[in-house]
PDB file of N, CA and C in Angstrom:
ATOM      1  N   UNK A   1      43.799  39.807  64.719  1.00  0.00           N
ATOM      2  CA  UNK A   1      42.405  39.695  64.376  1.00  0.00           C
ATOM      3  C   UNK A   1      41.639  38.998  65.489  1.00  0.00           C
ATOM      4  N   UNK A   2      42.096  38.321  66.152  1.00  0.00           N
ATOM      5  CA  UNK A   2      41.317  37.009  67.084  1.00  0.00           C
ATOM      6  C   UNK A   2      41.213  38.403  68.571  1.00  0.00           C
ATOM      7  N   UNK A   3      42.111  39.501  68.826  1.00  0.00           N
ATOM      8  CA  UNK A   3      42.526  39.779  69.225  1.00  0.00           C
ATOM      9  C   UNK A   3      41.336  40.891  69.221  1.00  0.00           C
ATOM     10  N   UNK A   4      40.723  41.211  67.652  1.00  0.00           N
ATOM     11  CA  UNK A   4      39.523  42.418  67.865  1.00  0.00           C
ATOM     12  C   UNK A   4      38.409  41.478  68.520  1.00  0.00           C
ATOM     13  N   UNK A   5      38.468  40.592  67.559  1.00  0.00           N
ATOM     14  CA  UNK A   5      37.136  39.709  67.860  1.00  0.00           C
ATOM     15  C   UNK A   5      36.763  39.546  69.010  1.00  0.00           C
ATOM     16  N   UNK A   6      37.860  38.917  70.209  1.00  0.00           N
ATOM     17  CA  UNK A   6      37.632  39.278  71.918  1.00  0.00           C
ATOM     18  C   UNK A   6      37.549  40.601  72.316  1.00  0.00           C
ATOM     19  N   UNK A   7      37.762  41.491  71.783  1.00  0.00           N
ATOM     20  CA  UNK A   7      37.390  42.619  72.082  1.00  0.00           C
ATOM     21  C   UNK A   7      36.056  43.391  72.247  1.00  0.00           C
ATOM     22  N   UNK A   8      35.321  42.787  70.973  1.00  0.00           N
ATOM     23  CA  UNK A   8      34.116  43.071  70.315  1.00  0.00           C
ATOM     24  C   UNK A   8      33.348  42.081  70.988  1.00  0.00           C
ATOM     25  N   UNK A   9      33.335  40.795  71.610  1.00  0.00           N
ATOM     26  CA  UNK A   9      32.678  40.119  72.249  1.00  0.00           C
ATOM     27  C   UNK A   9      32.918  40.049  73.824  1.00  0.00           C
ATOM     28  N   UNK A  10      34.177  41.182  74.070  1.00  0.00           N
ATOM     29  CA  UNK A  10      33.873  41.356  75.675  1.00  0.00           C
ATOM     30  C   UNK A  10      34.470  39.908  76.481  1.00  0.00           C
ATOM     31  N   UNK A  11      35.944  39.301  75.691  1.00  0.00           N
ATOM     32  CA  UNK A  11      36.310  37.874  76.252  1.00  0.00           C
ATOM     33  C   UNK A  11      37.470  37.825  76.183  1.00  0.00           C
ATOM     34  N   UNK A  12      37.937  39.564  76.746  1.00  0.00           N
ATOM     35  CA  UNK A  12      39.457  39.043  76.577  1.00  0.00           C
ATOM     36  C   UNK A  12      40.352  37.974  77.083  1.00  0.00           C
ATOM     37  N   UNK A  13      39.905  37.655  78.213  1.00  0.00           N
ATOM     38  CA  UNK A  13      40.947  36.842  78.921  1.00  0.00           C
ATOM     39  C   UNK A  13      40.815  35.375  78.718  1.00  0.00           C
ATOM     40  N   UNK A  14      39.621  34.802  77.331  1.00  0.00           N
ATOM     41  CA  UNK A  14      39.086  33.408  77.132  1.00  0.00           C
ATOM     42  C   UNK A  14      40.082  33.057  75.789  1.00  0.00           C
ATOM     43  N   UNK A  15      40.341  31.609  76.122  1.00  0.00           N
ATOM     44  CA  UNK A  15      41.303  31.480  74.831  1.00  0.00           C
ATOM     45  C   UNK A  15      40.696  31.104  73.674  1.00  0.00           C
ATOM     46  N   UNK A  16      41.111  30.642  72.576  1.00  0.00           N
ATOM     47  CA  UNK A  16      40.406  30.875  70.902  1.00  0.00           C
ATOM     48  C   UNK A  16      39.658  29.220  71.013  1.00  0.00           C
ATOM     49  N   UNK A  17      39.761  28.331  71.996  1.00  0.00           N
ATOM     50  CA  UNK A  17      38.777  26.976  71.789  1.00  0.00           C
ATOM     51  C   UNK A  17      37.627  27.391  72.519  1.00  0.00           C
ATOM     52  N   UNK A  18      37.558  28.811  73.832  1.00  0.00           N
ATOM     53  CA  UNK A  18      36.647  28.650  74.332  1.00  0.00           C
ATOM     54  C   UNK A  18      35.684  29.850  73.710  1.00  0.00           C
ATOM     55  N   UNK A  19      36.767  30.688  72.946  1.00  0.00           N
ATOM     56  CA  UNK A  19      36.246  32.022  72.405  1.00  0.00           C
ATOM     57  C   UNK A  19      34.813  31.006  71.011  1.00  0.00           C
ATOM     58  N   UNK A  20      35.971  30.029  70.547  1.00  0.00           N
ATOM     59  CA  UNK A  20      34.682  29.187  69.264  1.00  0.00           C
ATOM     60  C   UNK A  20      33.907  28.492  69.653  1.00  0.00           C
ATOM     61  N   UNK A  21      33.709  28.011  70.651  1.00  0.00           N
ATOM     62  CA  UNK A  21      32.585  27.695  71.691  1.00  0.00           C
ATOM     63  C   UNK A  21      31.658  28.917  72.475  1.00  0.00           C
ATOM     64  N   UNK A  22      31.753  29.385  72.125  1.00  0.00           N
ATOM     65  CA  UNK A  22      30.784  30.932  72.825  1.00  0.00           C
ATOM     66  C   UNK A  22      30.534  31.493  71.445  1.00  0.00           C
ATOM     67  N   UNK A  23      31.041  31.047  70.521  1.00  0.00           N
ATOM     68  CA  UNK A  23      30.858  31.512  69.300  1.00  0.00           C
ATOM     69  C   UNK A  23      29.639  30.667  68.551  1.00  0.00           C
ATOM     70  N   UNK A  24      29.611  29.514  68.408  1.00  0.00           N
ATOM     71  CA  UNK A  24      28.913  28.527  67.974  1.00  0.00           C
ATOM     72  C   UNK A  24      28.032  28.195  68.931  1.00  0.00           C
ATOM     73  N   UNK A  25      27.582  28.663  70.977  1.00  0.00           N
ATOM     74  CA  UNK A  25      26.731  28.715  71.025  1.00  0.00           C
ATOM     75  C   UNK A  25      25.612  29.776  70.792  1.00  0.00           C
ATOM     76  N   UNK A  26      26.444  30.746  70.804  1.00  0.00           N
ATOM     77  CA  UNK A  26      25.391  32.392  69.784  1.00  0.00           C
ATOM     78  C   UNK A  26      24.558  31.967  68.542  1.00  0.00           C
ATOM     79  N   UNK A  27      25.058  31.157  67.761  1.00  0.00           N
ATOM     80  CA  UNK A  27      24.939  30.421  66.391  1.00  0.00           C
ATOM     81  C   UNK A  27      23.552  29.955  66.847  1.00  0.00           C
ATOM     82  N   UNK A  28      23.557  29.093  67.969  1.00  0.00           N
ATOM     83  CA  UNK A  28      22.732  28.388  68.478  1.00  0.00           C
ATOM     84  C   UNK A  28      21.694  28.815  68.591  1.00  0.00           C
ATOM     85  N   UNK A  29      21.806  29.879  69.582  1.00  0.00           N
ATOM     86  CA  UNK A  29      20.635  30.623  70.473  1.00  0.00           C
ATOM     87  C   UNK A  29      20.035  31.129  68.993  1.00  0.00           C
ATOM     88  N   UNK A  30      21.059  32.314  68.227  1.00  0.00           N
ATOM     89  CA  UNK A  30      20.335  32.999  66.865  1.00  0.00           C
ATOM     90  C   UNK A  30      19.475  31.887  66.527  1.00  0.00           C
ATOM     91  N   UNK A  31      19.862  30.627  66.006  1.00  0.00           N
ATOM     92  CA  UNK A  31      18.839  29.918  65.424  1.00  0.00           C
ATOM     93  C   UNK A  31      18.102  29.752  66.529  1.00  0.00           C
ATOM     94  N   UNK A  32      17.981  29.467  67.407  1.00  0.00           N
ATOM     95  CA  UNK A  32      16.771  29.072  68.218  1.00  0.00           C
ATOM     96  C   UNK A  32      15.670  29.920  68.125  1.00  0.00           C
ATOM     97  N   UNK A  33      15.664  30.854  68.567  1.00  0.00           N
ATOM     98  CA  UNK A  33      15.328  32.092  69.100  1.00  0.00           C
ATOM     99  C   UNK A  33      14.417  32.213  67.431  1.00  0.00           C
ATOM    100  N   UNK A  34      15.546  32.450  66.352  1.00  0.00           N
ATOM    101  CA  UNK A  34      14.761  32.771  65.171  1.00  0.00           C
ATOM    102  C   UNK A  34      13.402  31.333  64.664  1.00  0.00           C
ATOM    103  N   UNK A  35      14.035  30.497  64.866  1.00  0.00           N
ATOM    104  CA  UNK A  35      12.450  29.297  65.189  1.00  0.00           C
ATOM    105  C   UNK A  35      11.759  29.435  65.613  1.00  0.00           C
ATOM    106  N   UNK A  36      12.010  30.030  67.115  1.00  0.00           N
ATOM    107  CA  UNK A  36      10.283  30.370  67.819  1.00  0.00           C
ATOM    108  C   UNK A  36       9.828  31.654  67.632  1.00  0.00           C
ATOM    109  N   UNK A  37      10.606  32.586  67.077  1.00  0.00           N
ATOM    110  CA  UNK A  37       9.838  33.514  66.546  1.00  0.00           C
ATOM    111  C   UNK A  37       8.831  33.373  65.332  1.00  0.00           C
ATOM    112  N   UNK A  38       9.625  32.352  64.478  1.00  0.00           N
ATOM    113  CA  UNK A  38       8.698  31.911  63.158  1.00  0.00           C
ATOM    114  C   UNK A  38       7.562  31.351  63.490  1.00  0.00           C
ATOM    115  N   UNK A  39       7.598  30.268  64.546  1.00  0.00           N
ATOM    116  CA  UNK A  39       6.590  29.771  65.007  1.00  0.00           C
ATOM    117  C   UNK A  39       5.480  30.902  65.583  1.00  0.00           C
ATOM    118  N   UNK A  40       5.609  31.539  66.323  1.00  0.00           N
ATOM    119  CA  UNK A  40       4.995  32.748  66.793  1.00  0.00           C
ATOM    120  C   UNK A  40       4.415  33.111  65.926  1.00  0.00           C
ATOM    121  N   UNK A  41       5.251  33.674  64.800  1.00  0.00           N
ATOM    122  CA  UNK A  41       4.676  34.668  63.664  1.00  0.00           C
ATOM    123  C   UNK A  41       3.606  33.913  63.081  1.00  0.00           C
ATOM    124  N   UNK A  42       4.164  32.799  62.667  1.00  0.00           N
ATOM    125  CA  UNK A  42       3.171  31.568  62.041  1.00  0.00           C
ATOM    126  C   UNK A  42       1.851  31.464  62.660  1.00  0.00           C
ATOM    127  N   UNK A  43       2.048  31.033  64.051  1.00  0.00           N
ATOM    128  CA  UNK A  43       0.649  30.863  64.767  1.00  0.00           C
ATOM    129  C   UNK A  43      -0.194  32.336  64.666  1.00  0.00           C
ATOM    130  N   UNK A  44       0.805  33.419  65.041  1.00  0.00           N
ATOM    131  CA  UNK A  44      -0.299  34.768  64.916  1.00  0.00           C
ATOM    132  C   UNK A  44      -1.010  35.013  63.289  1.00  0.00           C
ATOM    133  N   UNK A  45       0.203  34.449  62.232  1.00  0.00           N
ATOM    134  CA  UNK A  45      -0.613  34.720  61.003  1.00  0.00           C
ATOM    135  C   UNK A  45      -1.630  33.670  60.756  1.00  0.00           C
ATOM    136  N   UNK A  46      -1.542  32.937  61.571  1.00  0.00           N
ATOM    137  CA  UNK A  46      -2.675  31.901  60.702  1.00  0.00           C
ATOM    138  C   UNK A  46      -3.924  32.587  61.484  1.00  0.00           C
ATOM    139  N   UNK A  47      -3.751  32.962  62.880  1.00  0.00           N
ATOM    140  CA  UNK A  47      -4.908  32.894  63.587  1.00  0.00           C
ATOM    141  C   UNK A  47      -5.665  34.433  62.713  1.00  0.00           C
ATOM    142  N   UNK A  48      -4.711  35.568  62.723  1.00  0.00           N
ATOM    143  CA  UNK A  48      -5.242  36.711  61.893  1.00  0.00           C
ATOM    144  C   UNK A  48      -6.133  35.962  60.341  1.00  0.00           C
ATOM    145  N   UNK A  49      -5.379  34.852  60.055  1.00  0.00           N
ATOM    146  CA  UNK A  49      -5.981  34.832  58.322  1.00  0.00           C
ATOM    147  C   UNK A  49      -7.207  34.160  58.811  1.00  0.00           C
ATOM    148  N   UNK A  50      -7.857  33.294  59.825  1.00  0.00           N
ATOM    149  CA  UNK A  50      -9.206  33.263  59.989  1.00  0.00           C
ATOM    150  C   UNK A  50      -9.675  33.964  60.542  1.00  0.00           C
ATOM    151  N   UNK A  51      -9.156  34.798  61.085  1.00  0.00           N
ATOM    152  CA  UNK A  51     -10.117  36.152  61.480  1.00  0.00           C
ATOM    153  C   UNK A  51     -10.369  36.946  60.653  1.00  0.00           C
ATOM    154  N   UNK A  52     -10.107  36.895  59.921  1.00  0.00           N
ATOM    155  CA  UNK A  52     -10.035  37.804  58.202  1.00  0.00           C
ATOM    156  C   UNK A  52     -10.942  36.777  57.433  1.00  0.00           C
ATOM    157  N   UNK A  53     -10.690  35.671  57.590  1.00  0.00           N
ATOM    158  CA  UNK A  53     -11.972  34.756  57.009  1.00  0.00           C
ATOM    159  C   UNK A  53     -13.231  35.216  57.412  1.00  0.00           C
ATOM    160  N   UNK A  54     -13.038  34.644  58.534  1.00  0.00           N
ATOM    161  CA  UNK A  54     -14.309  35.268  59.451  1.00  0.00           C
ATOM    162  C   UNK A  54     -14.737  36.363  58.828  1.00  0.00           C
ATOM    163  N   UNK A  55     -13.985  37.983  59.156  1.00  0.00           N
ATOM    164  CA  UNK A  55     -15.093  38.907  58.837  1.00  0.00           C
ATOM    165  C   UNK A  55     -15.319  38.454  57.567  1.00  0.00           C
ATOM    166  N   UNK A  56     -14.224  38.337  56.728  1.00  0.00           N
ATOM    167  CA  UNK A  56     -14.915  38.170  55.297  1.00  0.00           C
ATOM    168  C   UNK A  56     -16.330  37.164  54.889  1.00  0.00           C
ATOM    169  N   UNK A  57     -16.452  36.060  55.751  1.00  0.00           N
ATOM    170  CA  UNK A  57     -17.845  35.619  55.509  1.00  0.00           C
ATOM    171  C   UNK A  57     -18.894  36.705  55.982  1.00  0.00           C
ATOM    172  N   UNK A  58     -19.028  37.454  56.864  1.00  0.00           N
ATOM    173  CA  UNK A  58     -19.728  37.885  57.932  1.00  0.00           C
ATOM    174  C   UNK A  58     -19.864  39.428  56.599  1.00  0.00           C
ATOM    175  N   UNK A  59     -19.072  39.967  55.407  1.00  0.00           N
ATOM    176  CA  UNK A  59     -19.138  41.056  55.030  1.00  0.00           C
ATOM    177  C   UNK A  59     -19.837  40.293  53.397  1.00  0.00           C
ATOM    178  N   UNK A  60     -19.554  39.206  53.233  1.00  0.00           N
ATOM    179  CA  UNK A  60     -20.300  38.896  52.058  1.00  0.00           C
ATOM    180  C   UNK A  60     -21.403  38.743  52.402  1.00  0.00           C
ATOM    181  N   UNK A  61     -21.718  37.897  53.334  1.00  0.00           N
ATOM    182  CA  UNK A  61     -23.399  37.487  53.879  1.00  0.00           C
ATOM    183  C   UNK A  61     -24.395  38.972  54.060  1.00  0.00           C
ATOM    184  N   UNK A  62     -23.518  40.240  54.530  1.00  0.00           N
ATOM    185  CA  UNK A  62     -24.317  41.172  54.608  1.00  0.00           C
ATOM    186  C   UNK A  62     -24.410  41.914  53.597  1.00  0.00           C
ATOM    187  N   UNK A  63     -23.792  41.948  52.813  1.00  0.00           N
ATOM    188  CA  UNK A  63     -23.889  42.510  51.560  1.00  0.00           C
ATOM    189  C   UNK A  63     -24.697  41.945  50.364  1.00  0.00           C
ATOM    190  N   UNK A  64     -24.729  40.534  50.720  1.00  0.00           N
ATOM    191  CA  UNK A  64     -25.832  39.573  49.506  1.00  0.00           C
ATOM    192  C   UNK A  64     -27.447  40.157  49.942  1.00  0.00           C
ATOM    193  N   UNK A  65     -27.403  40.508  51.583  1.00  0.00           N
ATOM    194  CA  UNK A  65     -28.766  40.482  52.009  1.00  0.00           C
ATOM    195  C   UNK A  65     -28.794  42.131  51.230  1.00  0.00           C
ATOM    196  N   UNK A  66     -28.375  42.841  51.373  1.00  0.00           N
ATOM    197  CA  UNK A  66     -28.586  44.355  51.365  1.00  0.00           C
ATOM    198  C   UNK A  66     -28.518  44.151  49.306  1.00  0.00           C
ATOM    199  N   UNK A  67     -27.606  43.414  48.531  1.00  0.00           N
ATOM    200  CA  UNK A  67     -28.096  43.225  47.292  1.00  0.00           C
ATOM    201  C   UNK A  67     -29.406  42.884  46.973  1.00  0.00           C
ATOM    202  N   UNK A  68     -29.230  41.843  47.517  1.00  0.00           N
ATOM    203  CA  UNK A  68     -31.042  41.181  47.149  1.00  0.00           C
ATOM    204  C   UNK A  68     -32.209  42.434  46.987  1.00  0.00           C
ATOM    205  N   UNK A  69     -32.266  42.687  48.238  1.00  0.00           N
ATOM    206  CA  UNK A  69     -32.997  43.383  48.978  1.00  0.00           C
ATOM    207  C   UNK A  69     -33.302  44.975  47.777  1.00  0.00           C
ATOM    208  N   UNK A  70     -32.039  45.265  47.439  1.00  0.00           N
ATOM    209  CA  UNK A  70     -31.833  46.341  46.779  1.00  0.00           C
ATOM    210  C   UNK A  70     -32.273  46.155  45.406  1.00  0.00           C
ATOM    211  N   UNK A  71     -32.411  44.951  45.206  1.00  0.00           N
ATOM    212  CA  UNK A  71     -32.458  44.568  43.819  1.00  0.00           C
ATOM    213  C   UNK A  71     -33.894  44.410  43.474  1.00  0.00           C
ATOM    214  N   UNK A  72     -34.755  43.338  44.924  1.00  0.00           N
ATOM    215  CA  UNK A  72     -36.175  43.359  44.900  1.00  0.00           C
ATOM    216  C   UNK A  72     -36.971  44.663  44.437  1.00  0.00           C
ATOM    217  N   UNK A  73     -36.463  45.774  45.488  1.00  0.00           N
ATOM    218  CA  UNK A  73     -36.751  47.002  45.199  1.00  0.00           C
ATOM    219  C   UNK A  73     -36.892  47.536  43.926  1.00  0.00           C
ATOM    220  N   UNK A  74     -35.556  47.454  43.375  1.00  0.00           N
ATOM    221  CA  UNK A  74     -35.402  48.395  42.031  1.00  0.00           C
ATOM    222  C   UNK A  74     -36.194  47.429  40.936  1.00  0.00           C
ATOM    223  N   UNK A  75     -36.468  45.782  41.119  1.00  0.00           N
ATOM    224  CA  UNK A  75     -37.240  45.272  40.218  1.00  0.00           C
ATOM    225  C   UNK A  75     -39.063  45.652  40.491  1.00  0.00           C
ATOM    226  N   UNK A  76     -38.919  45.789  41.921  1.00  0.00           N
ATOM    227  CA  UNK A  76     -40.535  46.040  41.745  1.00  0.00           C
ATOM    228  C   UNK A  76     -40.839  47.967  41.041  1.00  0.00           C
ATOM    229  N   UNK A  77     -40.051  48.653  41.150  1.00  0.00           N
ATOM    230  CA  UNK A  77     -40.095  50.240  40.994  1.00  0.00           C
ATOM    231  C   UNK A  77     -40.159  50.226  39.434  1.00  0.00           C
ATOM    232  N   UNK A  78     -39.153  49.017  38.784  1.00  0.00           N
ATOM    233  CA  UNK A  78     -39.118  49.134  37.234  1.00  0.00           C
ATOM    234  C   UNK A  78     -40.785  48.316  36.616  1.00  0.00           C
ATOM    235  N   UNK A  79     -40.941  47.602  37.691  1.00  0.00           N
ATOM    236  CA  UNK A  79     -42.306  46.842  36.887  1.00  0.00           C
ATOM    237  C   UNK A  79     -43.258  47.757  37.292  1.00  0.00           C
ATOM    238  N   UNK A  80     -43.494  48.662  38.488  1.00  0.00           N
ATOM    239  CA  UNK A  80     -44.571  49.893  38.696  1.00  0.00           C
ATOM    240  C   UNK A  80     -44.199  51.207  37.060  1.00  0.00           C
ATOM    241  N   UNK A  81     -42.921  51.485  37.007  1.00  0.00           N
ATOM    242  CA  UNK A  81     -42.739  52.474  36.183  1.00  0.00           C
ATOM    243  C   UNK A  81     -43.350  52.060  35.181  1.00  0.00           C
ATOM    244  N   UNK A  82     -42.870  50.821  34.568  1.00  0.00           N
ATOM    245  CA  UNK A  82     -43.803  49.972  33.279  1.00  0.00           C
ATOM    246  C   UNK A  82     -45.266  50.149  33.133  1.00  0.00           C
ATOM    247  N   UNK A  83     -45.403  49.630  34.064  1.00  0.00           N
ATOM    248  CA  UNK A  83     -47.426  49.540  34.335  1.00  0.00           C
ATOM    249  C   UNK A  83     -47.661  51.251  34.578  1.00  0.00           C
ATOM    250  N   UNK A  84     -47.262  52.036  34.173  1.00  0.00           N
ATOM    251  CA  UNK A  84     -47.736  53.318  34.426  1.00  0.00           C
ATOM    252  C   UNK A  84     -47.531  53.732  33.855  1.00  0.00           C
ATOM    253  N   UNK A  85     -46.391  53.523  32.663  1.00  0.00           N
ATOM    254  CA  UNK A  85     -46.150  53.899  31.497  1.00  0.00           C
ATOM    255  C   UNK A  85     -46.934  53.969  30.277  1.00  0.00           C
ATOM    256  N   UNK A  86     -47.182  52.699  30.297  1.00  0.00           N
ATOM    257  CA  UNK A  86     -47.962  51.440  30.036  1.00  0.00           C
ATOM    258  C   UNK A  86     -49.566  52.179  30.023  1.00  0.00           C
ATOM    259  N   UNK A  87     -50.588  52.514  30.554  1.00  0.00           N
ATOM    260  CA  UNK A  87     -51.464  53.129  31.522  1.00  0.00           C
ATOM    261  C   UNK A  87     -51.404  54.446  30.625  1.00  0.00           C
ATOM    262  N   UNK A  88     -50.430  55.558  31.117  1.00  0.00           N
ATOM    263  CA  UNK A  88     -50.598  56.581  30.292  1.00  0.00           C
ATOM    264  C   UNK A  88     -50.752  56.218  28.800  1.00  0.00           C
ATOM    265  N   UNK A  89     -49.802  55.430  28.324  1.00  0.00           N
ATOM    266  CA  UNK A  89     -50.140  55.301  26.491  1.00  0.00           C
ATOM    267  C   UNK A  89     -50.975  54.863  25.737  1.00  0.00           C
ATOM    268  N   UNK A  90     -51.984  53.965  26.983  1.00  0.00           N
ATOM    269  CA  UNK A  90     -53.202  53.034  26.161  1.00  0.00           C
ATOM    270  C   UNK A  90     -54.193  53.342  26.706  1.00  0.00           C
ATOM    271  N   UNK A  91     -53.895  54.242  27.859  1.00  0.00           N
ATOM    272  CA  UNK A  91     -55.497  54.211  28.969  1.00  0.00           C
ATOM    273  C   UNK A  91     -55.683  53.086  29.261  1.00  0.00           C
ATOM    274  N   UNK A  92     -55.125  52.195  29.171  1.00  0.00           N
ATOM    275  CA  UNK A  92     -55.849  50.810  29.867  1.00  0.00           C
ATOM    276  C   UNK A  92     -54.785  50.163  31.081  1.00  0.00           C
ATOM    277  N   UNK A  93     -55.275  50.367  32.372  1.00  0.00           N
ATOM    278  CA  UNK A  93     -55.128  49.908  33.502  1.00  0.00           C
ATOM    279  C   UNK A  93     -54.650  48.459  33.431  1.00  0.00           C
ATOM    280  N   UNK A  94     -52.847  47.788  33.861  1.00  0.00           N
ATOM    281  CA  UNK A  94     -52.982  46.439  34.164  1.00  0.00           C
ATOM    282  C   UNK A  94     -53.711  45.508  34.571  1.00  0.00           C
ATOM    283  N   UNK A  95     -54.514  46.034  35.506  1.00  0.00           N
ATOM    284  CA  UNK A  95     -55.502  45.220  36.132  1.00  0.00           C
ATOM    285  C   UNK A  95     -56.537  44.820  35.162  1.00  0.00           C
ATOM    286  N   UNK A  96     -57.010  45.656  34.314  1.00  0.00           N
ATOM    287  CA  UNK A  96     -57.871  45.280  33.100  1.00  0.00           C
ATOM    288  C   UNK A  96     -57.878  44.020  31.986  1.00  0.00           C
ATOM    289  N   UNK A  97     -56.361  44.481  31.861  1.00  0.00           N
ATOM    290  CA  UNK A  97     -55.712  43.702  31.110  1.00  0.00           C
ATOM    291  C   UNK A  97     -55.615  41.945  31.828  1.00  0.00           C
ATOM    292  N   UNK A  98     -55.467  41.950  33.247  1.00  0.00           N
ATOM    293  CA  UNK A  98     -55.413  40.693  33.831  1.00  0.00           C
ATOM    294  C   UNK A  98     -57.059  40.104  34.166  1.00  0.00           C
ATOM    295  N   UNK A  99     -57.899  41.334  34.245  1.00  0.00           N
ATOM    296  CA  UNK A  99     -59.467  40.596  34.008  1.00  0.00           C
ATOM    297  C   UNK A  99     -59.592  40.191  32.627  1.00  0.00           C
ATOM    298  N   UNK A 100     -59.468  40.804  31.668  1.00  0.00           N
ATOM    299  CA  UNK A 100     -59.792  40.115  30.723  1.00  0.00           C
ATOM    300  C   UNK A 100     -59.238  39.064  30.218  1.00  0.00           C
ATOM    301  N   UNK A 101     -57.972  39.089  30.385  1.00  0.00           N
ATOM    302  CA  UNK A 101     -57.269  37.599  30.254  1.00  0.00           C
ATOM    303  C   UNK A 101     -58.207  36.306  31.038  1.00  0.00           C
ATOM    304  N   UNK A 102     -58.657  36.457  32.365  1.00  0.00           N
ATOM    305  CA  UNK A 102     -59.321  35.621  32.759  1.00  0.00           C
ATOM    306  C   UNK A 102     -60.552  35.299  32.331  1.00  0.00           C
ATOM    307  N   UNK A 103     -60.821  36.347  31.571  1.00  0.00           N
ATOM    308  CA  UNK A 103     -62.432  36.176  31.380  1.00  0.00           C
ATOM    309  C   UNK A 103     -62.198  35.261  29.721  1.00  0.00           C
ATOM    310  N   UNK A 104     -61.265  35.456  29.060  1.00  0.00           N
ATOM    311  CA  UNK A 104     -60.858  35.243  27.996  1.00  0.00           C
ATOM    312  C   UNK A 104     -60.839  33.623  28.411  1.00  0.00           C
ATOM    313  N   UNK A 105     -59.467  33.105  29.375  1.00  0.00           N
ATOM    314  CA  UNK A 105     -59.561  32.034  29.680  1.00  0.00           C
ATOM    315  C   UNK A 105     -60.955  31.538  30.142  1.00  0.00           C
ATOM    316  N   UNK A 106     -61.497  31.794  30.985  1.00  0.00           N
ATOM    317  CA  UNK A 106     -62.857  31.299  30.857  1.00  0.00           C
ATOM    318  C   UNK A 106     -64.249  30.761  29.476  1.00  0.00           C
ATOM    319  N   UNK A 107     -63.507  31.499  28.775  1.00  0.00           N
ATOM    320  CA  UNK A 107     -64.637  31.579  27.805  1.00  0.00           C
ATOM    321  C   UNK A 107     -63.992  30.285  26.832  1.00  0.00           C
ATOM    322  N   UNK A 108     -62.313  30.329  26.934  1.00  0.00           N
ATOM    323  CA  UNK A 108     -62.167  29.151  26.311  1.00  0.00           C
ATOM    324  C   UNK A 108     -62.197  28.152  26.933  1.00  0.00           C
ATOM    325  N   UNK A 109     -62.505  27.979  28.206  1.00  0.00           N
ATOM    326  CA  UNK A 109     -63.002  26.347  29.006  1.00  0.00           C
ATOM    327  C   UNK A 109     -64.441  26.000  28.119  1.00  0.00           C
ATOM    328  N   UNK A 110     -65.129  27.404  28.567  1.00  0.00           N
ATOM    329  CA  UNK A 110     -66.459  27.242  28.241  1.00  0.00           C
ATOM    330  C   UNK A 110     -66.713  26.697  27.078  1.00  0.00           C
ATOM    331  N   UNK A 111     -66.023  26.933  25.934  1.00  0.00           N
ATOM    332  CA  UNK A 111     -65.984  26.485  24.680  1.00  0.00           C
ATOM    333  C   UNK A 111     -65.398  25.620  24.373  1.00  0.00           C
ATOM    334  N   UNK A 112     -64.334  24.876  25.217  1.00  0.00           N
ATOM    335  CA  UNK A 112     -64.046  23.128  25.239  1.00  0.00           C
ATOM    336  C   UNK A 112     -65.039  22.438  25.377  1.00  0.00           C
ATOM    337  N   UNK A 113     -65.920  22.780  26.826  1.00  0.00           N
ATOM    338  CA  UNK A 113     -67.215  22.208  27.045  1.00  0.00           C
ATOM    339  C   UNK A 113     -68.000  21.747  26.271  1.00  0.00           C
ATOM    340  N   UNK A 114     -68.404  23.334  25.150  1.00  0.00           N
ATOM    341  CA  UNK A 114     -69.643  23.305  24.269  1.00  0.00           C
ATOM    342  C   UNK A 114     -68.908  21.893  23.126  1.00  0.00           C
ATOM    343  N   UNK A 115     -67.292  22.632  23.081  1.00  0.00           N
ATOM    344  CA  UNK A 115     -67.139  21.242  21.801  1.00  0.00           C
ATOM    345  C   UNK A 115     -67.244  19.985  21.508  1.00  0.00           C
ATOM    346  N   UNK A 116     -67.442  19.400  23.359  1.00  0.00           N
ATOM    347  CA  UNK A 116     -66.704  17.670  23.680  1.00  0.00           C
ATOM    348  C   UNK A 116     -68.480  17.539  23.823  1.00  0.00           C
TER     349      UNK A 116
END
């Protein structure tokens, strides 16, 4: 058996203290080697997960603006549809409706006046 093993590691002519010493420094290197790869991996994943932060702030921020925005819209289109709705069923123009409110308020200053 010791006999494949130098075979398979290319040491025939090394004896079995120096064959487990070439053995246990492989051990070595594997672990080494597999540490700084982790490290590697580590540093590249962290740096990817704030770059992924990143866009991800950069894709919410543009998307809140383009909500808003979308939303202003569809609230002012629903308060025009209203007032026109509104308009056809009564004949009476919003704007009417907001003069006379004022004139209304006016008339009740006027009539605090007359009371005090």
């Amino acid at each position: 058996m010791t006999n494949d093993i130098k075979t398979i590691a290319g040491v025939e002519g090394v004896d079995n203290e120096q064959l487990a010493r070439n053995i246990w420094l492989a051990g070595l290197g594997v672990y080494s080697r597999s540490v700084e790869e982790a490290k590697d991996l580590e540093g590249k994943s962290s740096d990817l997960f704030e770059r992924l932060v990143e866009r991800g702030r950069e894709i919410e921020s543009n998307t809140k603006a383009k909500v808003e925005n979308n939303l202003d819209r569809a609230n002012e289109e629903v308060e025009a549809r209203v007032h026109n709705l509104f308009y056809r069923l009564s004949g009476i123009h919003p704007r009417q409706i907001d003069d006379l409110n004022a004139k209304v308020d006016k008339l009740a200053e006027a009539i605090e006046k007359l009371a005090k």
